[in-house]
PDB file of N, CA and C in Angstrom:
ATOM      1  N   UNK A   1       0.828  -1.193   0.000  1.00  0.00           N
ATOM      2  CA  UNK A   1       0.000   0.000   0.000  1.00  0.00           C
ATOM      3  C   UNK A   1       0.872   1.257   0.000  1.00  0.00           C
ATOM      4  N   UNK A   2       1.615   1.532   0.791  1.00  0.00           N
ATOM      5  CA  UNK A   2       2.914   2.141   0.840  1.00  0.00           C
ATOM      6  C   UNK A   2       3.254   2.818  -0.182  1.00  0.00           C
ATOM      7  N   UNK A   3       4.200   1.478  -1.028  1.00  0.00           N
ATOM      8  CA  UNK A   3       4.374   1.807  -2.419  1.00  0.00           C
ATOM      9  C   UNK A   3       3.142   2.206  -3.601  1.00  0.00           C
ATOM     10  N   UNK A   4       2.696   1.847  -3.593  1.00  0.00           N
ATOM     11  CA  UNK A   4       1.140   2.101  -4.696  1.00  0.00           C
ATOM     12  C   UNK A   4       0.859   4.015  -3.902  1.00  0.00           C
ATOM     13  N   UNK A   5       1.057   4.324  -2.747  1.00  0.00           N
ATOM     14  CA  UNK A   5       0.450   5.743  -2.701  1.00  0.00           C
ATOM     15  C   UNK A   5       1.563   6.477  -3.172  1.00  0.00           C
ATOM     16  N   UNK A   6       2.912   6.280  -2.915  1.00  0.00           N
ATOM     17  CA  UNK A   6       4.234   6.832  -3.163  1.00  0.00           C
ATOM     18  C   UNK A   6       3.952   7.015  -4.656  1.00  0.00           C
ATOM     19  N   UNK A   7       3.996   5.783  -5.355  1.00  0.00           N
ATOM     20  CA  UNK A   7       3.769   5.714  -7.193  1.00  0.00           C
ATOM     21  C   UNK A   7       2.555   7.017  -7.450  1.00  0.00           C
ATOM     22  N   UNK A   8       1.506   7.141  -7.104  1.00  0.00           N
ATOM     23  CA  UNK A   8       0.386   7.819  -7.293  1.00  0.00           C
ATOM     24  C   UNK A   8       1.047   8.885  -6.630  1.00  0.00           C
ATOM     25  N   UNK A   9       1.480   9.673  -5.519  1.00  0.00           N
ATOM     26  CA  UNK A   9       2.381  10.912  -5.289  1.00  0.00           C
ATOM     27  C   UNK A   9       3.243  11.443  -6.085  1.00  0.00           C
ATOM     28  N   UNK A  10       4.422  10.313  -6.298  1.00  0.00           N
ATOM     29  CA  UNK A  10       5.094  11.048  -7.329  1.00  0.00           C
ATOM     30  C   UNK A  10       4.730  11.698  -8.751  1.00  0.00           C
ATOM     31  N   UNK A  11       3.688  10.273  -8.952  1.00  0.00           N
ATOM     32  CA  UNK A  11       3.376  10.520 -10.422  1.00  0.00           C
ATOM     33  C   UNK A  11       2.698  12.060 -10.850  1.00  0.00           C
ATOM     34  N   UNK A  12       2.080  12.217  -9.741  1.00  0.00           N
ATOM     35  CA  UNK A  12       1.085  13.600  -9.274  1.00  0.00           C
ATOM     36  C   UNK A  12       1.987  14.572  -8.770  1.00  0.00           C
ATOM     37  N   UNK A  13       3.354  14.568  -8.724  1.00  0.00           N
ATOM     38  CA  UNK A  13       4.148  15.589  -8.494  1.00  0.00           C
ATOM     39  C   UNK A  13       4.599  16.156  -9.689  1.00  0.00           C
ATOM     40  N   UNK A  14       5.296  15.112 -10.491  1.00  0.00           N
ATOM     41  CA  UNK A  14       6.011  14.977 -11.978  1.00  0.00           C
ATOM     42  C   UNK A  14       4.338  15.814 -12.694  1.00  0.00           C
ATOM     43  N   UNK A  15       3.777  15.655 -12.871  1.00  0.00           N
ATOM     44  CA  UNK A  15       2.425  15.807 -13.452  1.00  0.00           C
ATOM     45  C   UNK A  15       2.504  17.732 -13.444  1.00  0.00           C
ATOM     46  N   UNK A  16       2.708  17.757 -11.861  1.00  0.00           N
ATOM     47  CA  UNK A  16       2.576  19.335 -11.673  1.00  0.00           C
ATOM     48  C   UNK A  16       3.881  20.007 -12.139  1.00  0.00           C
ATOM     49  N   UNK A  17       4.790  19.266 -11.851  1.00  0.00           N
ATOM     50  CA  UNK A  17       5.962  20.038 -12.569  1.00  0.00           C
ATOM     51  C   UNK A  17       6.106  20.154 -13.902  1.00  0.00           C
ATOM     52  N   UNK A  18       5.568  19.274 -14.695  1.00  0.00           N
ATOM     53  CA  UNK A  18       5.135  19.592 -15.971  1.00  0.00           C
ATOM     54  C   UNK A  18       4.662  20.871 -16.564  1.00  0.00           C
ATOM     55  N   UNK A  19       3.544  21.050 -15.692  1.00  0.00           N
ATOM     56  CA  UNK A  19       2.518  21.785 -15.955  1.00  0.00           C
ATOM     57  C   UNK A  19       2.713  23.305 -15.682  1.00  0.00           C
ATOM     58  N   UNK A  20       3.818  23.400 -14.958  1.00  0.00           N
ATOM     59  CA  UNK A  20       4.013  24.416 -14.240  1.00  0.00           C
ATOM     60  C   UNK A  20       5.168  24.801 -14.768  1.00  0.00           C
ATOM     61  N   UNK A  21       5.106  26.912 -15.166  1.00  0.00           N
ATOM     62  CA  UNK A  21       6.262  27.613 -15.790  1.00  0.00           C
ATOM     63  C   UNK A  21       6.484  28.747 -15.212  1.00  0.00           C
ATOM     64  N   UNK A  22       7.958  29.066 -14.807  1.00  0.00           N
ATOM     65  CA  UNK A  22       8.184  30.158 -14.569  1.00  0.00           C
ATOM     66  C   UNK A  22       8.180  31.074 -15.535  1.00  0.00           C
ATOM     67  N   UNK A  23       7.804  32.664 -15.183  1.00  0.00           N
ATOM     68  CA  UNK A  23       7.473  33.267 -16.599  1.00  0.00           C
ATOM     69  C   UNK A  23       7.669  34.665 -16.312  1.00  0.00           C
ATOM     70  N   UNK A  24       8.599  35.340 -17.327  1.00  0.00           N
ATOM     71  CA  UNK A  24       9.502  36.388 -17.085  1.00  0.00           C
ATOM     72  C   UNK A  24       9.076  37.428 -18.154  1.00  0.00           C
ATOM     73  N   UNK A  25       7.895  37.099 -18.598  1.00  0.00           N
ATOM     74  CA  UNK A  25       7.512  38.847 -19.802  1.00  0.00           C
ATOM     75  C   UNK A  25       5.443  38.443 -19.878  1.00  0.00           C
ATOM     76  N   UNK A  26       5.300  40.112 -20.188  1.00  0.00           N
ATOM     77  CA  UNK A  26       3.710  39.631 -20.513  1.00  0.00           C
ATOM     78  C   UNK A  26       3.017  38.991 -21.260  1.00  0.00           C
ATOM     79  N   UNK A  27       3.978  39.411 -22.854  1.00  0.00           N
ATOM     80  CA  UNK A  27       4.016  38.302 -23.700  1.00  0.00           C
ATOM     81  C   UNK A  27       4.120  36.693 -23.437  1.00  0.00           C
ATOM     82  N   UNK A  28       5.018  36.460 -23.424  1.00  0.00           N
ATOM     83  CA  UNK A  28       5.189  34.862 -22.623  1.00  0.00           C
ATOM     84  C   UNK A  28       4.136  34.675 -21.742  1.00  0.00           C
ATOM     85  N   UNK A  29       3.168  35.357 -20.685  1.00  0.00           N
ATOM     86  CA  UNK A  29       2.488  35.101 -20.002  1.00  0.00           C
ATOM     87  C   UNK A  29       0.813  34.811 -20.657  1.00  0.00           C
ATOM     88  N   UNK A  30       0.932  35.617 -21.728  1.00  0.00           N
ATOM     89  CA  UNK A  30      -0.200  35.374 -22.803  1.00  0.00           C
ATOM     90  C   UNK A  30      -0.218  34.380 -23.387  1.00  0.00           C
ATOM     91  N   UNK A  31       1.377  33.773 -24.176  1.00  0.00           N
ATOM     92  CA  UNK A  31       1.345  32.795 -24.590  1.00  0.00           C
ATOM     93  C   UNK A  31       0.595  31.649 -24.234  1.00  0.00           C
ATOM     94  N   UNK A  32       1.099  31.755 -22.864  1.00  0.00           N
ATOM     95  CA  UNK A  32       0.880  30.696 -22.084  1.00  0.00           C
ATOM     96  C   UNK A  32      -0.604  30.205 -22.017  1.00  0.00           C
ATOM     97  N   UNK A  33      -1.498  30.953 -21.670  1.00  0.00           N
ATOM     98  CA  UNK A  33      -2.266  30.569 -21.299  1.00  0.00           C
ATOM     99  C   UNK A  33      -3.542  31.024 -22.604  1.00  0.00           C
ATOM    100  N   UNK A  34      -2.634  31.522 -23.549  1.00  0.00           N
ATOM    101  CA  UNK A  34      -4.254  31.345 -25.172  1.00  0.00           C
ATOM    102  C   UNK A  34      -4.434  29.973 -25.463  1.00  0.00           C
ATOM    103  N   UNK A  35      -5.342  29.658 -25.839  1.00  0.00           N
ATOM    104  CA  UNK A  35      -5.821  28.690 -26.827  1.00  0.00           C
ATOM    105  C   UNK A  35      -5.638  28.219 -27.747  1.00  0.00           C
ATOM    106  N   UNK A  36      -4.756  27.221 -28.034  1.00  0.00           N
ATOM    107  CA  UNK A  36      -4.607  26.634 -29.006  1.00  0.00           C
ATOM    108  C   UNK A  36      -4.904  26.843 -30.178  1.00  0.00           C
ATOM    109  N   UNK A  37      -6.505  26.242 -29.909  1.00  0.00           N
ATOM    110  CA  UNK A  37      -7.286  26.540 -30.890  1.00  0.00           C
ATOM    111  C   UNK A  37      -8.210  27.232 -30.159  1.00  0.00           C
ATOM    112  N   UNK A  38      -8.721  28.655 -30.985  1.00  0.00           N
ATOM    113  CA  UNK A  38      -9.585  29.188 -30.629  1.00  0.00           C
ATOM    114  C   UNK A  38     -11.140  29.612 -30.457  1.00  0.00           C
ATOM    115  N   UNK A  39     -11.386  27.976 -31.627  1.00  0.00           N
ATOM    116  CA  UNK A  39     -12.743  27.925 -31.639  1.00  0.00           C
ATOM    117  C   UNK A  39     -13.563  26.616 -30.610  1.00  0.00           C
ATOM    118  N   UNK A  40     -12.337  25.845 -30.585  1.00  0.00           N
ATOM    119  CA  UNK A  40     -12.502  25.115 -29.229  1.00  0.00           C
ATOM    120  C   UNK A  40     -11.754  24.924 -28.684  1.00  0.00           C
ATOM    121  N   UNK A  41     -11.662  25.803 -27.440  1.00  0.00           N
ATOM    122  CA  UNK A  41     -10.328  25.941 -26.793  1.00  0.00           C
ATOM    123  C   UNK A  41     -10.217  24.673 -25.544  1.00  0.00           C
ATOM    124  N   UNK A  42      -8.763  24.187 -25.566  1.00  0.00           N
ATOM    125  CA  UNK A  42      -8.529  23.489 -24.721  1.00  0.00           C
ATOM    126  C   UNK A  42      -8.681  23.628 -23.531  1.00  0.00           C
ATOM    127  N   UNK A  43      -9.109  22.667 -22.288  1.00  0.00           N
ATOM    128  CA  UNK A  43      -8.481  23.115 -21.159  1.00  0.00           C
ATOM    129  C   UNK A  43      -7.549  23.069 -21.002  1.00  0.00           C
ATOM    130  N   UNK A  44      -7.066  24.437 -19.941  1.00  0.00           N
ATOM    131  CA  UNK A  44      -5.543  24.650 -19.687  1.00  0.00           C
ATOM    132  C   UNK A  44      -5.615  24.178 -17.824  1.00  0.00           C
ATOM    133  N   UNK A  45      -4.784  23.132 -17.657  1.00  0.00           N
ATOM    134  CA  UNK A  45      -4.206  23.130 -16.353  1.00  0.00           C
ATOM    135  C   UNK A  45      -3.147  23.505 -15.784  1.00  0.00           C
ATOM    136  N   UNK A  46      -2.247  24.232 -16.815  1.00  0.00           N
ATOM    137  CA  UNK A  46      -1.411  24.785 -16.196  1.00  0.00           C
ATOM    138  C   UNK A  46      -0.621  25.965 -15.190  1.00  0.00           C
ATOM    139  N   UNK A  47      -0.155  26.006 -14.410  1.00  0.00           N
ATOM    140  CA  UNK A  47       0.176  27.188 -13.626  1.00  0.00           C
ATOM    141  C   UNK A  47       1.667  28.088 -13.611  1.00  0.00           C
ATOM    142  N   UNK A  48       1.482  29.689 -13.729  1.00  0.00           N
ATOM    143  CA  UNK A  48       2.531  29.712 -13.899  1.00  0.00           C
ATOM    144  C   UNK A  48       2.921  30.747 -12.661  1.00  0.00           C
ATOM    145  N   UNK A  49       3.800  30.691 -12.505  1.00  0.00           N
ATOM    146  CA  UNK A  49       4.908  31.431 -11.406  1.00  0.00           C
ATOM    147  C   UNK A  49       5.895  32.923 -12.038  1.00  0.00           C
ATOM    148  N   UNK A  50       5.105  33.962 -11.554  1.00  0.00           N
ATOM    149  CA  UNK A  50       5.199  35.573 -12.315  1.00  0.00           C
ATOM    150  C   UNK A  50       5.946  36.528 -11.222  1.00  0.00           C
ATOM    151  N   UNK A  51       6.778  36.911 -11.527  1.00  0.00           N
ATOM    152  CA  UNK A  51       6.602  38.690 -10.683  1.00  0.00           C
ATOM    153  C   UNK A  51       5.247  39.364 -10.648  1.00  0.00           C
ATOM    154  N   UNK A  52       4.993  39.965  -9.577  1.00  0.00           N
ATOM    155  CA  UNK A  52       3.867  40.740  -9.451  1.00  0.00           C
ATOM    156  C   UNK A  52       4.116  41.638  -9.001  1.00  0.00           C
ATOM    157  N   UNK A  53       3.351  42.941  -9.080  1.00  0.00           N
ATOM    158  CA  UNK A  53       2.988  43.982  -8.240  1.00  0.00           C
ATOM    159  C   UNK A  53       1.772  44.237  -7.685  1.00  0.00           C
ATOM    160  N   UNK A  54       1.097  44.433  -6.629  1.00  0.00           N
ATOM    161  CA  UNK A  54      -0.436  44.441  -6.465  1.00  0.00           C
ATOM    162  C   UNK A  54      -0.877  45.336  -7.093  1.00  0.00           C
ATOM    163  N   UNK A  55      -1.670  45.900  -8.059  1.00  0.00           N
ATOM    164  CA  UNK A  55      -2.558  46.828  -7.913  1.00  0.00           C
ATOM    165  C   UNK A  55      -4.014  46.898  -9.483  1.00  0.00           C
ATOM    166  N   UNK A  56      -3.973  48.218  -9.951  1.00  0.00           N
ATOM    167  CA  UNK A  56      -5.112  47.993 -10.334  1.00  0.00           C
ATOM    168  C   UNK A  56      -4.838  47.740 -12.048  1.00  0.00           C
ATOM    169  N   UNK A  57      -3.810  47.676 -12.519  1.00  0.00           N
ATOM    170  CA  UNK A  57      -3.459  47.505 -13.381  1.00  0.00           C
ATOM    171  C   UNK A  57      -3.106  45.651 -14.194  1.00  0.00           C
ATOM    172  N   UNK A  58      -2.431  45.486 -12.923  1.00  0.00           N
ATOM    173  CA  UNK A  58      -2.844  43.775 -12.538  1.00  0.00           C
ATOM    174  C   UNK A  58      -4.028  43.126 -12.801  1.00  0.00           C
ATOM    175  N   UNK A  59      -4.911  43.349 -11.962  1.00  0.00           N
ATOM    176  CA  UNK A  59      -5.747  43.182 -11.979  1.00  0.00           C
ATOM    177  C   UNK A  59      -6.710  43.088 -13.067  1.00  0.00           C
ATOM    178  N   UNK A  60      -6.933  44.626 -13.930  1.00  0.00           N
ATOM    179  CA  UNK A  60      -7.666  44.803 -15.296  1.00  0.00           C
ATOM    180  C   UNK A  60      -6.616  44.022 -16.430  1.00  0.00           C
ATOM    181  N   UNK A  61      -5.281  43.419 -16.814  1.00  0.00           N
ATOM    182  CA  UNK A  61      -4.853  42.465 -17.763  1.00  0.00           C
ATOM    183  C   UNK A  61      -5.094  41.139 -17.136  1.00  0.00           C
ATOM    184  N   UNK A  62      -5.275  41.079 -16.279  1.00  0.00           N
ATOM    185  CA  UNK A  62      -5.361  39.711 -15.472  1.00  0.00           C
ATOM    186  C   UNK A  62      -6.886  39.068 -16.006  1.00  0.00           C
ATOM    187  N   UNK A  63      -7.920  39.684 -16.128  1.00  0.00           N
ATOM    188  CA  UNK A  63      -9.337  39.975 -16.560  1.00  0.00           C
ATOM    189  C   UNK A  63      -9.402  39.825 -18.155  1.00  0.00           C
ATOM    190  N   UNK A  64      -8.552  40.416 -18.879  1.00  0.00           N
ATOM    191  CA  UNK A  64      -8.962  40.639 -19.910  1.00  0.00           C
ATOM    192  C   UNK A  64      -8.153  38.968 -20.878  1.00  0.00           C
ATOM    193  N   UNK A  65      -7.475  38.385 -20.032  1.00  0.00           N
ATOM    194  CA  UNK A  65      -6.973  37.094 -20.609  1.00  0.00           C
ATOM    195  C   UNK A  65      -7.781  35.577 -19.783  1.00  0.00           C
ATOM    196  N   UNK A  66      -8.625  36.108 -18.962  1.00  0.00           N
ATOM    197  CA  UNK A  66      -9.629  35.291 -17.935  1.00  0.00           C
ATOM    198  C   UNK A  66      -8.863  34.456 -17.323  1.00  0.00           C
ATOM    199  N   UNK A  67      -7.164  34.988 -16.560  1.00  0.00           N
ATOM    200  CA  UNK A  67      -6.711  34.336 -15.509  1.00  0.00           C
ATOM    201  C   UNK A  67      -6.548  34.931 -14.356  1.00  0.00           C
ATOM    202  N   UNK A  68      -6.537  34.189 -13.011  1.00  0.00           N
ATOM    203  CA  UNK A  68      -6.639  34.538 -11.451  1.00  0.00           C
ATOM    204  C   UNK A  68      -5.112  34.294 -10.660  1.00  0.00           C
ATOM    205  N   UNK A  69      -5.203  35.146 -10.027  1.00  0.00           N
ATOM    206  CA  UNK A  69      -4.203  34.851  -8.682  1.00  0.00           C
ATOM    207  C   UNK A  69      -4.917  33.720  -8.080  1.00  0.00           C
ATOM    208  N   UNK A  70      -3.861  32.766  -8.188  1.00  0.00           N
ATOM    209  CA  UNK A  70      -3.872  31.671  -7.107  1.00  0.00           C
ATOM    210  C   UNK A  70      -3.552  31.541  -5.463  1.00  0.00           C
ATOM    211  N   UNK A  71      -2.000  32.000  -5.591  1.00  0.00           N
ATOM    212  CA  UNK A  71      -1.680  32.278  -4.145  1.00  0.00           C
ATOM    213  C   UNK A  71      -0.405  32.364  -4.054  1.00  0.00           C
ATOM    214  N   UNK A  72       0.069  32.987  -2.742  1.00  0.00           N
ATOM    215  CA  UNK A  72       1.532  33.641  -3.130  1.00  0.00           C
ATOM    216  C   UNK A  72       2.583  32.447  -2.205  1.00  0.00           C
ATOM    217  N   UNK A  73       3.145  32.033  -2.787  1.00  0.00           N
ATOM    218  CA  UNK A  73       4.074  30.719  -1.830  1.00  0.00           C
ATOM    219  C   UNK A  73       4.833  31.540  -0.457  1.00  0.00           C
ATOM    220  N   UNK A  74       3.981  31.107   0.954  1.00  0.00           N
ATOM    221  CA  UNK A  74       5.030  31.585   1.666  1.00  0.00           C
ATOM    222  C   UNK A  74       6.356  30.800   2.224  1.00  0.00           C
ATOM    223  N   UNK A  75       6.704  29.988   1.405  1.00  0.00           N
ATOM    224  CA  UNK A  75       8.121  29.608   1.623  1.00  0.00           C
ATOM    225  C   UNK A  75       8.916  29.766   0.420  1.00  0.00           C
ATOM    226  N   UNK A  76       8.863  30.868  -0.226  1.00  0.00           N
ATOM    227  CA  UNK A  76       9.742  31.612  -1.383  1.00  0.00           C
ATOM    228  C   UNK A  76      10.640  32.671  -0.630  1.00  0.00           C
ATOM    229  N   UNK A  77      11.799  32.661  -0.918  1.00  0.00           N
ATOM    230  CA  UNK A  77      12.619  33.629  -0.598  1.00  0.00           C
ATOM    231  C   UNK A  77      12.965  34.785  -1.884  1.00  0.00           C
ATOM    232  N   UNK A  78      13.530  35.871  -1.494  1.00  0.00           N
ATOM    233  CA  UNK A  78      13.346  37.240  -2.119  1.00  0.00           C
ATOM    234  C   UNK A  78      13.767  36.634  -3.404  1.00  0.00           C
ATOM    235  N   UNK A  79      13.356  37.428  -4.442  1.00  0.00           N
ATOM    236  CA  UNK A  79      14.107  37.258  -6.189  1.00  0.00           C
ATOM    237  C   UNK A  79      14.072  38.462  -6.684  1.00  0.00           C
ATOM    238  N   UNK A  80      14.599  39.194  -6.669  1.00  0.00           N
ATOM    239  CA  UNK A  80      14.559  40.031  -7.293  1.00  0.00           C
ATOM    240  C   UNK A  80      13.989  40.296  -9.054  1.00  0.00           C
ATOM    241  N   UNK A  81      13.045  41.063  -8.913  1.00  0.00           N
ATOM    242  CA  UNK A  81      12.294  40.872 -10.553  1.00  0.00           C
ATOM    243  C   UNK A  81      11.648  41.893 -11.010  1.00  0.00           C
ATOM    244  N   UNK A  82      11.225  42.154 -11.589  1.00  0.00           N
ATOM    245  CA  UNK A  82      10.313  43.364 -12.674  1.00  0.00           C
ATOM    246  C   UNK A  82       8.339  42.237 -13.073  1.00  0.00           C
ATOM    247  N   UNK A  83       7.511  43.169 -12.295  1.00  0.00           N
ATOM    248  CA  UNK A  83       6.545  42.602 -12.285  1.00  0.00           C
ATOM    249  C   UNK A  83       5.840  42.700 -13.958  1.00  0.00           C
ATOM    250  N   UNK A  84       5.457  41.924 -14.806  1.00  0.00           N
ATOM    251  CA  UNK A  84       5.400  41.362 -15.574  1.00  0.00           C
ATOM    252  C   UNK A  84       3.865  42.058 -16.155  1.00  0.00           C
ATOM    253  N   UNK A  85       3.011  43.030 -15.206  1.00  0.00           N
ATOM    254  CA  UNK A  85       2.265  43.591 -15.203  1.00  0.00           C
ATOM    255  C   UNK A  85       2.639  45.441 -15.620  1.00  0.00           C
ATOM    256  N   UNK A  86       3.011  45.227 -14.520  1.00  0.00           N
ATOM    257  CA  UNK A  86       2.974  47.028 -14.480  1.00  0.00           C
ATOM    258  C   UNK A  86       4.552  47.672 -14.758  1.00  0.00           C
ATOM    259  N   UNK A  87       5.729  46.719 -14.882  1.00  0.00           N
ATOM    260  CA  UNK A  87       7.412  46.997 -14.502  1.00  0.00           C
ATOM    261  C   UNK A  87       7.800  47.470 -13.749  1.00  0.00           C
ATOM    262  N   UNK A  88       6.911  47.915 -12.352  1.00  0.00           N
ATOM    263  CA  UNK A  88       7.822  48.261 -11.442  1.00  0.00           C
ATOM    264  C   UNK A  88       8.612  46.567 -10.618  1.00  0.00           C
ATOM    265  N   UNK A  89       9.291  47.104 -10.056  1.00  0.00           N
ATOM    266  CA  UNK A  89      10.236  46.504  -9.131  1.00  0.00           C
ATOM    267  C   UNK A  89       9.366  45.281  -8.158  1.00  0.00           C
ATOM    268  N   UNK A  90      10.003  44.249  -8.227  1.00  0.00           N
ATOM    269  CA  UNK A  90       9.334  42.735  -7.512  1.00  0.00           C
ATOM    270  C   UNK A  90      10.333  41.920  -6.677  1.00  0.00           C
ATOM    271  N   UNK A  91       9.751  41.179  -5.817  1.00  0.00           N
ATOM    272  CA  UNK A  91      10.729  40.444  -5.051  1.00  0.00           C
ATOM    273  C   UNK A  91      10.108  39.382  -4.515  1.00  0.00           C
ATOM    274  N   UNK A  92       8.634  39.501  -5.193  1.00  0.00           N
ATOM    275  CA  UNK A  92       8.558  38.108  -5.018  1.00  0.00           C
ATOM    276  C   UNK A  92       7.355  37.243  -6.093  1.00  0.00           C
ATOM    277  N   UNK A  93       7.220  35.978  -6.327  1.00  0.00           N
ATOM    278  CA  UNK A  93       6.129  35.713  -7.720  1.00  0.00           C
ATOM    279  C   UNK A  93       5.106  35.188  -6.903  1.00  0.00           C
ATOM    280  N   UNK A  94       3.774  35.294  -7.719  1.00  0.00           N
ATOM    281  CA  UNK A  94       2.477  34.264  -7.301  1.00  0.00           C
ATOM    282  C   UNK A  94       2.165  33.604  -8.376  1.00  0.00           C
ATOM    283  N   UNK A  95       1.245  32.642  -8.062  1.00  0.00           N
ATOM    284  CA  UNK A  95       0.754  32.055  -8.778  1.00  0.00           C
ATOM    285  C   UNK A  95      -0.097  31.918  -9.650  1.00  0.00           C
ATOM    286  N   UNK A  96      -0.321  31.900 -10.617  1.00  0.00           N
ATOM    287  CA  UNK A  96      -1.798  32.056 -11.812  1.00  0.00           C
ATOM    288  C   UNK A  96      -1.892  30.640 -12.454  1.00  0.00           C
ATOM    289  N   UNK A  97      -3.175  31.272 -12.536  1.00  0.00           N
ATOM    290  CA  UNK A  97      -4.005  29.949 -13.676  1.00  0.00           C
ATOM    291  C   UNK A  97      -5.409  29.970 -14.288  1.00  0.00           C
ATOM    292  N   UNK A  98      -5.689  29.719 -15.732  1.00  0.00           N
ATOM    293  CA  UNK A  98      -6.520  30.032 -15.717  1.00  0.00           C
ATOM    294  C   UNK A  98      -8.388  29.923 -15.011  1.00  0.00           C
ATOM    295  N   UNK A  99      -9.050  30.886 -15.488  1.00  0.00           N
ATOM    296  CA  UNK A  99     -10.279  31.051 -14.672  1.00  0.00           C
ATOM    297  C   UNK A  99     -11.206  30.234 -15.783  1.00  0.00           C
ATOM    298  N   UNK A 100     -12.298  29.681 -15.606  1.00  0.00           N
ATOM    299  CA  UNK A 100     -12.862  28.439 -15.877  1.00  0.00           C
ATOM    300  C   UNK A 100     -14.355  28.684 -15.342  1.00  0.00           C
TER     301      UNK A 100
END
């Protein structure tokens, strides 16, 4: 039993690391998450890991590509970065994915 939950853990780890991109421009962040195809668009499970800045600018591109803040990892240490939204100054990423 042991082994059989370990196999099903890992496999479900590997799965998320797949799925999951760090992502360093707005472009690239669009990429990411358009549609394939756009007349029947895939689901996307993937999540990606951004510089941010809070505010209202965030927010209204965040909307207009129908993806959400997920949540901000509190066991990330500082990175220095350029938020991918607005360019001011970042130090730390959250998480997105799309809204559904």
């Amino acid at each position: 039993l042991e082994e059989l939950q370990q196999a099903i853990f890992d496999r479900a780890i590997a799965r998320r690391e797949d799925a999951t991109r760090h992502i360093e421009a707005w472009d690239e962040f669009v990429e990411f998450f358009t549609p394939k195809n756009q007349e029947q668009p895939e689901i996307h499970g993937g999540l990606a890991y951004a510089h941010f800045a809070e505010g209202d600018e965030m927010e209204t591109r965040l909307k207009e590509i129908k993806v959400t803040a997920r949540c901000i990892p509190l066991d990330q240490s500082d990175e220095p970065g350029t938020c991918i939204f607005s360019g001011q100054p970042s130090t730390r990423r959250a998480v997105f994915a799309k809204a559904y």
